[in-house]
Protein backbone atom coordinates (compact mmCIF):
# COMPACT_ATOMS: atom_id res chain seq x y z
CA UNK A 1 127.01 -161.96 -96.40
CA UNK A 2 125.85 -165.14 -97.92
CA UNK A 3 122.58 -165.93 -99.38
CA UNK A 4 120.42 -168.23 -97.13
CA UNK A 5 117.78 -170.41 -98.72
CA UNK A 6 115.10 -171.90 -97.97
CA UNK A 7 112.29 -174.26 -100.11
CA UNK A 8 108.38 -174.03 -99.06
CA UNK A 9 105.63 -176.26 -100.50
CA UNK A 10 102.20 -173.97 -101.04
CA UNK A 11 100.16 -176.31 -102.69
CA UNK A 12 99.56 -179.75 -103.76
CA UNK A 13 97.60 -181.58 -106.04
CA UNK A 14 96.14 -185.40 -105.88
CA UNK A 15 94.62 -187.89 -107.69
CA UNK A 16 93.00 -191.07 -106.09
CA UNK A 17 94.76 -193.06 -108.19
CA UNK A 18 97.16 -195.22 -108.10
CA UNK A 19 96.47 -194.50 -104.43
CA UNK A 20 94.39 -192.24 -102.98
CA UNK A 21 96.05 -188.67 -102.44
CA UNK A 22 98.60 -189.62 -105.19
CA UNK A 23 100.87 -186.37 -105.16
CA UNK A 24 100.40 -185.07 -108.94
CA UNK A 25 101.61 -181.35 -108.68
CA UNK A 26 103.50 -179.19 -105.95
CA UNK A 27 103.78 -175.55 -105.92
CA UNK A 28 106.73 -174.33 -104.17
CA UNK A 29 108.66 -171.83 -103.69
CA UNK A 30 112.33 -170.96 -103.46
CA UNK A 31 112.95 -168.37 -101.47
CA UNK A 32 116.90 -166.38 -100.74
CA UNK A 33 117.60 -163.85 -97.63
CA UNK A 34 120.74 -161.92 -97.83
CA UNK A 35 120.73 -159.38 -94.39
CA UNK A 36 117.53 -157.26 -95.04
CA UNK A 37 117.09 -158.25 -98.52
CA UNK A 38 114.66 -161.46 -99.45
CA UNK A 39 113.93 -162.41 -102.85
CA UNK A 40 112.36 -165.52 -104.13
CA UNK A 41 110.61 -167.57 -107.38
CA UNK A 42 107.79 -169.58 -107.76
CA UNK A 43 107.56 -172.82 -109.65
CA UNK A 44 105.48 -176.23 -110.11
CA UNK A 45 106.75 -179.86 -110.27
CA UNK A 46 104.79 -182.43 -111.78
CA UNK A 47 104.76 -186.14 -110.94
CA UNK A 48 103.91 -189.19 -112.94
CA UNK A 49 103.28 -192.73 -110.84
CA UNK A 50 106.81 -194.40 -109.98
CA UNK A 51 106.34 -197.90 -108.60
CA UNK A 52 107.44 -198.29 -105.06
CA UNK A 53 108.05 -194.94 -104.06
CA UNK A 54 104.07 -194.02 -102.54
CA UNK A 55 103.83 -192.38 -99.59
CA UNK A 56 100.24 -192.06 -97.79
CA UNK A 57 99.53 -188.34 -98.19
CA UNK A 58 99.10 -188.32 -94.25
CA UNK A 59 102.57 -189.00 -93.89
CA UNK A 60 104.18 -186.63 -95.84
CA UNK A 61 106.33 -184.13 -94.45
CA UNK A 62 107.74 -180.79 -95.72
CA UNK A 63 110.89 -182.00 -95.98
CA UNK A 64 109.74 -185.44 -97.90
CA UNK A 65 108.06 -182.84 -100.77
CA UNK A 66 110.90 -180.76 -101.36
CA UNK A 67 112.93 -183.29 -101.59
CA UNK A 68 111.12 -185.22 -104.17
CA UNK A 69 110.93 -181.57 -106.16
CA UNK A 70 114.89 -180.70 -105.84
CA UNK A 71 115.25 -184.45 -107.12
CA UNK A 72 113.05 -183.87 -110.33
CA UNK A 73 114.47 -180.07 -110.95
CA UNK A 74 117.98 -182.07 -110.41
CA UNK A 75 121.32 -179.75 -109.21
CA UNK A 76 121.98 -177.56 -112.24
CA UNK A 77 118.44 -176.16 -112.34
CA UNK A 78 118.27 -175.52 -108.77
CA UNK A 79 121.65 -173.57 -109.21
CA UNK A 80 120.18 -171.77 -112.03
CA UNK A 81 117.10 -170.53 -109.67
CA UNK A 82 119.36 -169.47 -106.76
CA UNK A 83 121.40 -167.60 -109.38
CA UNK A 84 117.66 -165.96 -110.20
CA UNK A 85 117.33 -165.02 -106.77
CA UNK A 86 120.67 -164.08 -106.19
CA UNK A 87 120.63 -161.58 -109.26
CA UNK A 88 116.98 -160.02 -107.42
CA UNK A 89 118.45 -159.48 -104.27
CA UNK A 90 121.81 -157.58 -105.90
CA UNK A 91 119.57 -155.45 -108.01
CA UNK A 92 117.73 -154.88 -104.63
CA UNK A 93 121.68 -153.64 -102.94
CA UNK A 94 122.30 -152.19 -105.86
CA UNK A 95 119.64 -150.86 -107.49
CA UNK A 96 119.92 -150.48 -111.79
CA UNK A 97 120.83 -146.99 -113.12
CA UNK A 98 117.16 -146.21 -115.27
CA UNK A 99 117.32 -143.60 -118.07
CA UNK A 100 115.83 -140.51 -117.54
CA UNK A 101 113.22 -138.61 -119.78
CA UNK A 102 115.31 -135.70 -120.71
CA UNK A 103 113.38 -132.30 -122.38
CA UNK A 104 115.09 -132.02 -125.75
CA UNK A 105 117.39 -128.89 -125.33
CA UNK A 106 115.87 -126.82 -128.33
CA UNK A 107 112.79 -127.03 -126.77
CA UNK A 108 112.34 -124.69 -124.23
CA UNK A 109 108.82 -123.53 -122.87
């Protein structure tokens, strides 16, 4: 089954100016479902004032955000992330072999 993913903003952060509620910082988060297993990363992207591209923050959407944040990370680094996820939800199928804490054979109690 293929991963399916999906981008959520949790929190942004605005300064009054150039505008008031001038989108500084997003928090987001990518997140990848695979059957029963879901795995995701967290991450900020940071803005700097780009004439002619303001927004009021009342009209902002969801989908306006992410987009703006998948433009900034740009392709490769999103590709790298969903690789991230991709490698958390295999290690959640198939779970890492750990070494075990074995008594030393000449030591017998």
């Amino acid at each position: 089954m293929a991963t399916v993913f999906s981008w959520s903003v949790n929190q942004m952060y605005t300064l009054d100016t150039p505008d008031p509620g001038f989108v500084v910082n997003v928090l987001w988060t990518l997140t990848g479902t695979d059957g029963q297993y879901t795995a995701s990363i967290d991450g900020n992207s940071q803005f700097t004032v780009q004439e002619g591209t303001f927004i009021p923050y009342q009209d902002l959407t969801p989908e306006i955000v992410i987009g703006w944040v998948q433009t900034a990370l740009g392709p490769q680094v999103i590709a790298n992330f969903e690789a991230n996820v991709n490698g958390q939800i295999a290690s959640m199928q198939n779970p890492p072999v750990s070494p075990e804490n074995t008594p030393l054979p000449w030591a017998q109690a």
